[in-house]
C-alpha atoms as a PDB file:
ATOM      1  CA  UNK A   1      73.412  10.553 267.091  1.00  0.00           C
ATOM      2  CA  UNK A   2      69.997   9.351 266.465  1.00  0.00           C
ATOM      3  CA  UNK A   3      67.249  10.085 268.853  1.00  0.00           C
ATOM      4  CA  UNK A   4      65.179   6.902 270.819  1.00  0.00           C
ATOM      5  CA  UNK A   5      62.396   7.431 268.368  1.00  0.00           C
ATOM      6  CA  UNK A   6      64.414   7.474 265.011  1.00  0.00           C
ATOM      7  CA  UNK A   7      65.849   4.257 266.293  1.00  0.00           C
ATOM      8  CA  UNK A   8      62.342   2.599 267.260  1.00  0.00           C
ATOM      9  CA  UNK A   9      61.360  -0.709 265.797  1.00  0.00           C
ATOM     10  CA  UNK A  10      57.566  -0.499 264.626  1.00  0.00           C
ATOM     11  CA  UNK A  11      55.510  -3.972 264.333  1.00  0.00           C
ATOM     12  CA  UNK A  12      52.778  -4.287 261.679  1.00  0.00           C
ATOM     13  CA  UNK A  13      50.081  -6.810 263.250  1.00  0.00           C
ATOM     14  CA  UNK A  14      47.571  -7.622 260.658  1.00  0.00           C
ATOM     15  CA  UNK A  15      44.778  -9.576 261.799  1.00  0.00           C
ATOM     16  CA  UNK A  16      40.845 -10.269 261.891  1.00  0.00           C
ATOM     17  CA  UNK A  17      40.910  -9.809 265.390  1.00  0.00           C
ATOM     18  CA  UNK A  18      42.354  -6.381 266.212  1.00  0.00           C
ATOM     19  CA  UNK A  19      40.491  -5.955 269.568  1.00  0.00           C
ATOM     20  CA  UNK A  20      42.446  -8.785 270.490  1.00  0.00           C
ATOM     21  CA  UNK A  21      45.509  -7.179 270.777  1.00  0.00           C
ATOM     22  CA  UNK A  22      44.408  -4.026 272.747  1.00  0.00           C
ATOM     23  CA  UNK A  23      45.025  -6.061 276.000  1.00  0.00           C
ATOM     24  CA  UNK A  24      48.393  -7.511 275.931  1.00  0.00           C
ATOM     25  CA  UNK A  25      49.946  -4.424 274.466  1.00  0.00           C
ATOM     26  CA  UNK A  26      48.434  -2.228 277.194  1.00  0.00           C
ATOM     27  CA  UNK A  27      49.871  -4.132 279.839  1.00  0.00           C
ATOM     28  CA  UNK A  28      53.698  -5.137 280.927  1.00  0.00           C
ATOM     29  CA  UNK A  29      56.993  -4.551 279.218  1.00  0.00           C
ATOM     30  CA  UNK A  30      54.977  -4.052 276.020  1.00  0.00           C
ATOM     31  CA  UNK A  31      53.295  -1.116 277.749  1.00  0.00           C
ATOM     32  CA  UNK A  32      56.878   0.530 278.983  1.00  0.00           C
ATOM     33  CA  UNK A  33      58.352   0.179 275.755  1.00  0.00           C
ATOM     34  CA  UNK A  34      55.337   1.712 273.818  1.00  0.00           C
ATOM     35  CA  UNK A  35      55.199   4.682 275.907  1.00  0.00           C
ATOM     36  CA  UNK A  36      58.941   5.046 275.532  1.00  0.00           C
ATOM     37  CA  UNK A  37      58.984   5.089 272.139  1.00  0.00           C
ATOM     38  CA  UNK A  38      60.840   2.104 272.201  1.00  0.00           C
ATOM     39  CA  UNK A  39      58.583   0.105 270.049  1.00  0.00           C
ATOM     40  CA  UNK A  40      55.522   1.420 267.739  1.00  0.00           C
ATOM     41  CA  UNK A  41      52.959  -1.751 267.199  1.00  0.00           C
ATOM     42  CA  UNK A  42      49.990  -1.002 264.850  1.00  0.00           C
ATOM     43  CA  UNK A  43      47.175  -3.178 264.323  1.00  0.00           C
ATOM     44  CA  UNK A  44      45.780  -3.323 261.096  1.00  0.00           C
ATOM     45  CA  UNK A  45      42.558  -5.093 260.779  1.00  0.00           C
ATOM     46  CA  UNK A  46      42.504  -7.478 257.466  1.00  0.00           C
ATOM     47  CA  UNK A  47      38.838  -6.892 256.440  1.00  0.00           C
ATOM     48  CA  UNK A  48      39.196  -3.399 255.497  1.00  0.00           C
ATOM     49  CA  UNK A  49      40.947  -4.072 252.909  1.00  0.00           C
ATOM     50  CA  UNK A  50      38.591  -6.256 251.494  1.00  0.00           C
ATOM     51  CA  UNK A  51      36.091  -5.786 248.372  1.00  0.00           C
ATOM     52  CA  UNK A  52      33.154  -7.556 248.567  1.00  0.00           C
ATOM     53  CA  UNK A  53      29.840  -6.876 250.702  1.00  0.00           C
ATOM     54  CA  UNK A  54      30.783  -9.829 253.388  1.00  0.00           C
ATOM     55  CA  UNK A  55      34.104  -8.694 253.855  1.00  0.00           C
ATOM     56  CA  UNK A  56      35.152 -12.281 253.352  1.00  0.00           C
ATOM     57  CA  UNK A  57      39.116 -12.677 254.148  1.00  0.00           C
ATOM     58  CA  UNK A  58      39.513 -16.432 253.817  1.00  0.00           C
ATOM     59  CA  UNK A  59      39.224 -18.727 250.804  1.00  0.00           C
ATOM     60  CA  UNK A  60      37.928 -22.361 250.386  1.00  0.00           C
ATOM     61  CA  UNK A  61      39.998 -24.412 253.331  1.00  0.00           C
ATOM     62  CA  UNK A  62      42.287 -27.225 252.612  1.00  0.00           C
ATOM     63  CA  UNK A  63      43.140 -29.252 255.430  1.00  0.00           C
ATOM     64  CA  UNK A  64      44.204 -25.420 257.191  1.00  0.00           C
ATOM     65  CA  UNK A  65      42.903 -21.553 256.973  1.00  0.00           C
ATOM     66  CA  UNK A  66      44.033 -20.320 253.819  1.00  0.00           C
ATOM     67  CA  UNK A  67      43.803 -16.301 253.552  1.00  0.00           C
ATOM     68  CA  UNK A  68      43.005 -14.467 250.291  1.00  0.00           C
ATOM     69  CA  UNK A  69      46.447 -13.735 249.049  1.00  0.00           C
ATOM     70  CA  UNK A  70      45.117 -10.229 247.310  1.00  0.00           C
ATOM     71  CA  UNK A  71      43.588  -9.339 250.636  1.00  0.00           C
ATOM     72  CA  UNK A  72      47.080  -9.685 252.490  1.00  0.00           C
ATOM     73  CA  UNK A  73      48.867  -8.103 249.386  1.00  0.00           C
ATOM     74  CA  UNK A  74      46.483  -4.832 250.053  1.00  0.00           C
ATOM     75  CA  UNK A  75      47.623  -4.852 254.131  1.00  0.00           C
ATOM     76  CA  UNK A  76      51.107  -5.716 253.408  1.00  0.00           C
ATOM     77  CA  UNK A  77      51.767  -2.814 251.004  1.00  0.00           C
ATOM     78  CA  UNK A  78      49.699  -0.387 253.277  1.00  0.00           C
ATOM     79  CA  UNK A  79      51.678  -1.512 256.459  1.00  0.00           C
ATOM     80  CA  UNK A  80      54.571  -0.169 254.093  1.00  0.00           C
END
């Protein structure tokens, strides 16, 4: 039988704010699970897997934010 942390479910947050995040999942039911090995959530932060010198993550808008899709391709694969 599989232990509690074989059986955890991990969440991938990637984001251009990852301070953000550092207070809601220190606090609550988040915080319980976390420390029981419940959950694993990792914050990734979308600008370092950027190229260029301004670390630029979004593209011209359109009526909405619109991120660089090769930006998110680089986090997705690394949250992998």
């Amino acid at each position: 039988m599989p232990c509690i942390e074989e059986m955890a479910m991990r969440f991938d947050l990637i984001t251009i704010f990852p301070g953000f995040f550092q207070g809601p999942l220190d606090h609550g039911i988040i915080r319980r699970a976390r420390e029981a090995g419940i959950i694993h959530v990792l914050v990734q932060d979308l600008r370092e897997f950027t190229k260029d010198r301004h670390r630029t993550v979004d593209d011209r808008p359109f009526a909405a934010r619109f991120y660089r899709l090769s930006r998110r391709g680089r986090a997705e694969r690394h949250a992998q």
